[in-house]
Protein backbone atom coordinates (compact mmCIF):
# COMPACT_ATOMS: atom_id res chain seq x y z
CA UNK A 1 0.00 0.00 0.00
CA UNK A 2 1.45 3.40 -1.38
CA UNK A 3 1.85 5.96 1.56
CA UNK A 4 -1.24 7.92 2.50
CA UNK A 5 -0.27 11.16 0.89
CA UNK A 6 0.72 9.72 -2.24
CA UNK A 7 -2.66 8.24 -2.47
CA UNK A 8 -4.49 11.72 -1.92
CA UNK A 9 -2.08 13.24 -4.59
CA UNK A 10 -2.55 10.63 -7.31
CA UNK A 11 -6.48 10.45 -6.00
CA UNK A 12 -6.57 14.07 -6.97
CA UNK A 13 -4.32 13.75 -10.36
CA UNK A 14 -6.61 11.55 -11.40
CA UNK A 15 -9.82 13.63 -11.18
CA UNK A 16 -8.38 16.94 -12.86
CA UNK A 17 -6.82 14.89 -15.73
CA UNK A 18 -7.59 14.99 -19.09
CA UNK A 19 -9.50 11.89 -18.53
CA UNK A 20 -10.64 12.40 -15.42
CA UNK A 21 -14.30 12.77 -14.30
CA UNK A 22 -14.65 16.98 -14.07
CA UNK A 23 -14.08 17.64 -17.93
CA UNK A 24 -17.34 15.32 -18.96
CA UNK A 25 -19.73 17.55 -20.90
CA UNK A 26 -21.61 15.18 -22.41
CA UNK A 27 -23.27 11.47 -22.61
CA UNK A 28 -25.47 10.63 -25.26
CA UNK A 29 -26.87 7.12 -26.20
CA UNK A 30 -25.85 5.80 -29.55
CA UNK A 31 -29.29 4.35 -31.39
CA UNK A 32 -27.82 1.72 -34.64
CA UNK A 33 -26.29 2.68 -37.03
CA UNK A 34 -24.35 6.05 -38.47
CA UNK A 35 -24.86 8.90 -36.46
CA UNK A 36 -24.55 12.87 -37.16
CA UNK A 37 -22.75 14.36 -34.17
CA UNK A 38 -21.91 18.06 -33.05
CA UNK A 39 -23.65 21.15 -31.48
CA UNK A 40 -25.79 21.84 -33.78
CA UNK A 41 -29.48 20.96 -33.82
CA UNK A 42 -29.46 18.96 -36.74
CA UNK A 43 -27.60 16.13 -35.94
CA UNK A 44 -28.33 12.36 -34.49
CA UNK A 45 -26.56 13.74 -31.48
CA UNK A 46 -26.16 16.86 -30.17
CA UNK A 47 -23.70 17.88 -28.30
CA UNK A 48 -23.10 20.52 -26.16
CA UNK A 49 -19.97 21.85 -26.90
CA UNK A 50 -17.44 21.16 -30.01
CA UNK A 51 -17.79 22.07 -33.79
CA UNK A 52 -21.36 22.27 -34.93
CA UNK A 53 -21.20 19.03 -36.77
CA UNK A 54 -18.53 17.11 -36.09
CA UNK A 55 -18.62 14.53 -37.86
CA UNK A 56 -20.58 11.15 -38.60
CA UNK A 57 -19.96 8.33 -36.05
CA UNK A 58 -20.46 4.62 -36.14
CA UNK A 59 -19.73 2.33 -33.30
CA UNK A 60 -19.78 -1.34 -31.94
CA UNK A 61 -19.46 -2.43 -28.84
CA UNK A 62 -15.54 -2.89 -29.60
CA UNK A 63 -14.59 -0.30 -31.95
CA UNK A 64 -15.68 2.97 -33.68
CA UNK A 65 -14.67 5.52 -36.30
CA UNK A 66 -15.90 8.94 -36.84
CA UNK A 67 -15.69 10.25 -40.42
CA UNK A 68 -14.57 14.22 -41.42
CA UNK A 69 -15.14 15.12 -44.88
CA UNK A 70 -14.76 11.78 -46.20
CA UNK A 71 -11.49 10.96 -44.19
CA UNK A 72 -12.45 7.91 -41.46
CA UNK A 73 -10.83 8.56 -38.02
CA UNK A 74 -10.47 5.47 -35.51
CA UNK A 75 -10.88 5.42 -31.84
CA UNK A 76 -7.79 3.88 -30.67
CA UNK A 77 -8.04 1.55 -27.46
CA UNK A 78 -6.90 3.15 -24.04
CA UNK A 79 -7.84 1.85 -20.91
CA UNK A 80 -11.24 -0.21 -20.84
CA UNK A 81 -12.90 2.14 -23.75
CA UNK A 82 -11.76 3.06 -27.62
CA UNK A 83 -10.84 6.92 -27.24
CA UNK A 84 -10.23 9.56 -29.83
CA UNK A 85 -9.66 13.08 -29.53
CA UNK A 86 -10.57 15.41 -31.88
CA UNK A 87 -11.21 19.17 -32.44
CA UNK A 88 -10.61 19.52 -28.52
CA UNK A 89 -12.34 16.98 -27.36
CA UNK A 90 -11.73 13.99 -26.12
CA UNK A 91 -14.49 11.48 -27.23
CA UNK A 92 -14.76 8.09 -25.55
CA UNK A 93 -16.99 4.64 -26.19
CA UNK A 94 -18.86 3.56 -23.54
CA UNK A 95 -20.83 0.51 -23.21
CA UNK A 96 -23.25 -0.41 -19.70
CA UNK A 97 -25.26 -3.12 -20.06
CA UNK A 98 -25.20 -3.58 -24.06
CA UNK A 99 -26.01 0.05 -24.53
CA UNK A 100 -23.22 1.93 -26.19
CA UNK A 101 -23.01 5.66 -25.55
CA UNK A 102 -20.86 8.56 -26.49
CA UNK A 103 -18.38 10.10 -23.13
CA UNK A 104 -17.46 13.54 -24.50
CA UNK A 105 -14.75 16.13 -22.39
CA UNK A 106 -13.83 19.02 -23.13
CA UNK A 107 -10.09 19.52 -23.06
CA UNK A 108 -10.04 23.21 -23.19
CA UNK A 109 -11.26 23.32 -19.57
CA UNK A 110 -8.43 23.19 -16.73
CA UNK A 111 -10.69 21.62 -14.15
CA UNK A 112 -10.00 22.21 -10.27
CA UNK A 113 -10.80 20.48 -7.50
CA UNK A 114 -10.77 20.79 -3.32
CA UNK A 115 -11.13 17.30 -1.77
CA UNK A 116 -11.99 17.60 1.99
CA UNK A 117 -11.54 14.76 4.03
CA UNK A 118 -11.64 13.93 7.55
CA UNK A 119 -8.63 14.36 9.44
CA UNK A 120 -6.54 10.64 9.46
CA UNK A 121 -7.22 8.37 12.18
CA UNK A 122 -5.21 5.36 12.31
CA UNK A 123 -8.04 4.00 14.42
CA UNK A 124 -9.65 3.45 10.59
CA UNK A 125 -7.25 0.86 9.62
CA UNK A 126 -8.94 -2.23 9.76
CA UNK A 127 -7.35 -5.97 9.51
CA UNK A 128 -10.27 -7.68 8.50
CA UNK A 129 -10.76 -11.21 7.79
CA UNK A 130 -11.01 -11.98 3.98
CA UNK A 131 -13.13 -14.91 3.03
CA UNK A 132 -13.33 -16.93 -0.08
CA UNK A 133 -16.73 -17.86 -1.20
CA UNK A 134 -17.20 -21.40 -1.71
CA UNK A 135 -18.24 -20.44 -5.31
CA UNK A 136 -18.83 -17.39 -7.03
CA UNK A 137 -22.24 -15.99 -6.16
CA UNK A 138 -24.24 -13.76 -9.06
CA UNK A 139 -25.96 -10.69 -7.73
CA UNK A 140 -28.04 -8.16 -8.66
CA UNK A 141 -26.46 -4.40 -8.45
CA UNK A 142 -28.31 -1.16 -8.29
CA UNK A 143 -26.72 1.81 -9.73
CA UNK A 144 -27.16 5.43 -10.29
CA UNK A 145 -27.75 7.02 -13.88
CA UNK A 146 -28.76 3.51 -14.81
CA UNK A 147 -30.39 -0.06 -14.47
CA UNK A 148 -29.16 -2.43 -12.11
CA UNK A 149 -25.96 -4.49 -13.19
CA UNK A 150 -25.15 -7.80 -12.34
CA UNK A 151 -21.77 -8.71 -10.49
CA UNK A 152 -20.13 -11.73 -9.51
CA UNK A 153 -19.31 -11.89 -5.76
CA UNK A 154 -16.32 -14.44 -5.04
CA UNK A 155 -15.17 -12.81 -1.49
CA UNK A 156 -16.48 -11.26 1.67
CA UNK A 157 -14.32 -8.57 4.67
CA UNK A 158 -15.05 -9.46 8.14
CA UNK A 159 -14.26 -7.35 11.53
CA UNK A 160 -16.14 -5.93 14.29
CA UNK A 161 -16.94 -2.18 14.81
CA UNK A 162 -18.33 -1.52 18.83
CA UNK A 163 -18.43 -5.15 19.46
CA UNK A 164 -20.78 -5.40 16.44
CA UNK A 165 -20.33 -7.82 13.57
CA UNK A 166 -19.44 -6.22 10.29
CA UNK A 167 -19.82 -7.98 6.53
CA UNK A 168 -18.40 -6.25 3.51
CA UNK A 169 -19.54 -7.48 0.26
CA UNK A 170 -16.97 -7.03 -2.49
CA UNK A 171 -18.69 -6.08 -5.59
CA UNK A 172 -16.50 -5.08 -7.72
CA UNK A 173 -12.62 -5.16 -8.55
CA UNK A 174 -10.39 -2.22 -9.89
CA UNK A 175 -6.68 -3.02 -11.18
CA UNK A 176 -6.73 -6.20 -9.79
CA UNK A 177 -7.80 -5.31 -6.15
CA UNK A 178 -11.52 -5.51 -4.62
CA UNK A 179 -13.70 -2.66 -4.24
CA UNK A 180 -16.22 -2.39 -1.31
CA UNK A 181 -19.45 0.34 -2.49
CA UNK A 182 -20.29 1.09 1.19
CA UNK A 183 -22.72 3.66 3.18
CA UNK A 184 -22.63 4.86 6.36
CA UNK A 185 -24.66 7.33 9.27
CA UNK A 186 -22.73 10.46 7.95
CA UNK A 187 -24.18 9.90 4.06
CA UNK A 188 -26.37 12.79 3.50
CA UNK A 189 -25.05 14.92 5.78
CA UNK A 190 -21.11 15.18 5.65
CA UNK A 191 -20.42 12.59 3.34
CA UNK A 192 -21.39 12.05 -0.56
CA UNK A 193 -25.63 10.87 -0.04
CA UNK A 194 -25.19 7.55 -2.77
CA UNK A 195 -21.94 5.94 -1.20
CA UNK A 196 -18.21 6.08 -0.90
CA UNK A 197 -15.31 3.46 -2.82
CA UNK A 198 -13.13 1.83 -0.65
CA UNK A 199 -10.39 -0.21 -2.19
CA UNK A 200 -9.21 -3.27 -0.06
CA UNK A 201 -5.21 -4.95 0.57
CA UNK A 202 -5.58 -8.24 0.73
CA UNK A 203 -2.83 -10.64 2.13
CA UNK A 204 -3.75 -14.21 2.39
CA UNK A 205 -6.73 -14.73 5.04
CA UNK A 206 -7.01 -10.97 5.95
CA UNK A 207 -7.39 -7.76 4.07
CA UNK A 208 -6.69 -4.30 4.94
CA UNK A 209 -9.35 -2.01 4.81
CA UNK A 210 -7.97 1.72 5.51
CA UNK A 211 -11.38 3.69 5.87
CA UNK A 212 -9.10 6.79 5.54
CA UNK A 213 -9.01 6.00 1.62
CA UNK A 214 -12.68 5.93 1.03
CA UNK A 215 -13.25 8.39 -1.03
CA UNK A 216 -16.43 10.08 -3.77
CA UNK A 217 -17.58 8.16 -6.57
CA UNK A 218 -17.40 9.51 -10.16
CA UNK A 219 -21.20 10.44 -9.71
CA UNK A 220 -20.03 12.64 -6.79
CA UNK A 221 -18.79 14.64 -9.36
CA UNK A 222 -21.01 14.47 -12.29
CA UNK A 223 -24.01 13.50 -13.79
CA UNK A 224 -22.58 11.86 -16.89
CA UNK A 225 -20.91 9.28 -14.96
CA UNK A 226 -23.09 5.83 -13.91
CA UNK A 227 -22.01 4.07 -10.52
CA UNK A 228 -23.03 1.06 -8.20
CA UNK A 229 -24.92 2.01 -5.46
CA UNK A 230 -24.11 -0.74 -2.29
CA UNK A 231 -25.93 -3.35 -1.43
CA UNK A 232 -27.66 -3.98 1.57
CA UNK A 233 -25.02 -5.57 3.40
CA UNK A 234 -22.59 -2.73 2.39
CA UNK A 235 -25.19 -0.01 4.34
CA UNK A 236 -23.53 0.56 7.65
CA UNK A 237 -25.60 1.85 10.33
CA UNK A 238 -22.53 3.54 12.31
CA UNK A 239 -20.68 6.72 11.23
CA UNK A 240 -16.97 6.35 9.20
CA UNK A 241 -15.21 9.84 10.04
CA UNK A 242 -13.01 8.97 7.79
CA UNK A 243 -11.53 9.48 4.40
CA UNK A 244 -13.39 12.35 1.81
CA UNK A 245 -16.10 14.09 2.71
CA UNK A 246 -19.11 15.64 0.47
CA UNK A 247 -17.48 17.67 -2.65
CA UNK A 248 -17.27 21.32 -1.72
């Protein structure tokens, strides 16, 4: 595990990149078929920023061009979507739950960001124990700025909190490493209302979950992005001072 502030400095690279989460202008759906996109009122989809027609774009789930005056551009693969940028924009595909859609940002904007967190509290760093299933479990995922989504559930975090016993359902896995959606008392009120992302350290039979890491969702930020909501289990009835607070 990288040291703390390392984490909050990448944490906030991240965000203000080029490809982070506070340039999205746009997310439109793409119907079948070539599309007419730009700003302008005329096309398939409108966008709003960019040229007033951009272009004509046709997508799969895997792969997309957009074509400029008779000259076909591809979206090149980068990270889990095809990408292109164009005109000053950065355009990527996006696919949840068979339904491909159009991510647009806007790379004129310099996007800032203050991330408030609670102060750290070691007391937050939790050896839990880190269960294997006894085979992977399907399971139904709400999420906001969509349907649900189904995941596949193959571990579970156990501890105690106040002499309480404590389940964490891992729903998800980024770069190799499970995710825990979670919700606690302070949602709402000092902490983002939908959930916080905590990213576990496991080690064998135990995982380290440092609450001082949780931190905002993508939808915390905007409205273009989609995110899983937790499930019941994840919906803690205590309060987690810890890690970022509600976006300023």
């Amino acid at each position: 595990m990288i040291p703390f502030a390392e984490w909050q400095a990448e944490r906030l690279a991240a965000l203000t990149a080029e490809d982070g989460w506070l340039n999205l202008t746009d997310r439109v759906e793409i119907p079948p078929g070539p599309q007419r996109v730009g700003a302008a009122a005329d096309n398939d989809l409108i966008l709003s920023v960019g040229p007033a027609h951009l272009g004509v774009l046709t997508a799969t789930a895997t792969t997309a061009t957009l074509t400029q005056d008779g000259a076909v551009l591809d979206f090149m693969a980068s990270g889990a979507n095809p990408v292109l940028r164009v005109a000053g924009l950065l355009l990527e595909l996006h696919t949840v739950e068979g339904q491909l859609a159009l991510r647009v940002r806007d790379l004129s904007l310099r996007p800032e960001v203050a991330l408030t967190s609670y102060p750290h509290d070691p007391a937050w760093v939790i050896e839990a124990r880190w269960e294997a299933l006894a085979a992977p479990q399907a399971q139904s995922v709400d999420q906001k700025g969509a349907g649900p989504t189904e995941v596949t559930l193959t571990h579970r975090a156990h501890f105690s909190h106040d002499g309480v016993a404590v389940t964490l359902l891992a729903t998800h896995w980024k770069a190799g490493k499970p995710m825990f959606v979670i919700r606690d008392a302070t949602a709402g009120l000092e902490t983002y209302a939908a959930s916080r992302f905590l990213i576990g350290e496991p080690s064998g039979e135990t995982i380290t979950l440092d609450f001082n890491r949780a931190h905002n969702p993508p939808c915390a930020f905007t409205d273009f992005a989609i995110c899983p909501l937790p499930p019941k289990e994840n919906r803690l009835s205590f309060a987690i001072r810890a890690g970022e607070r509600k976006p300023g």
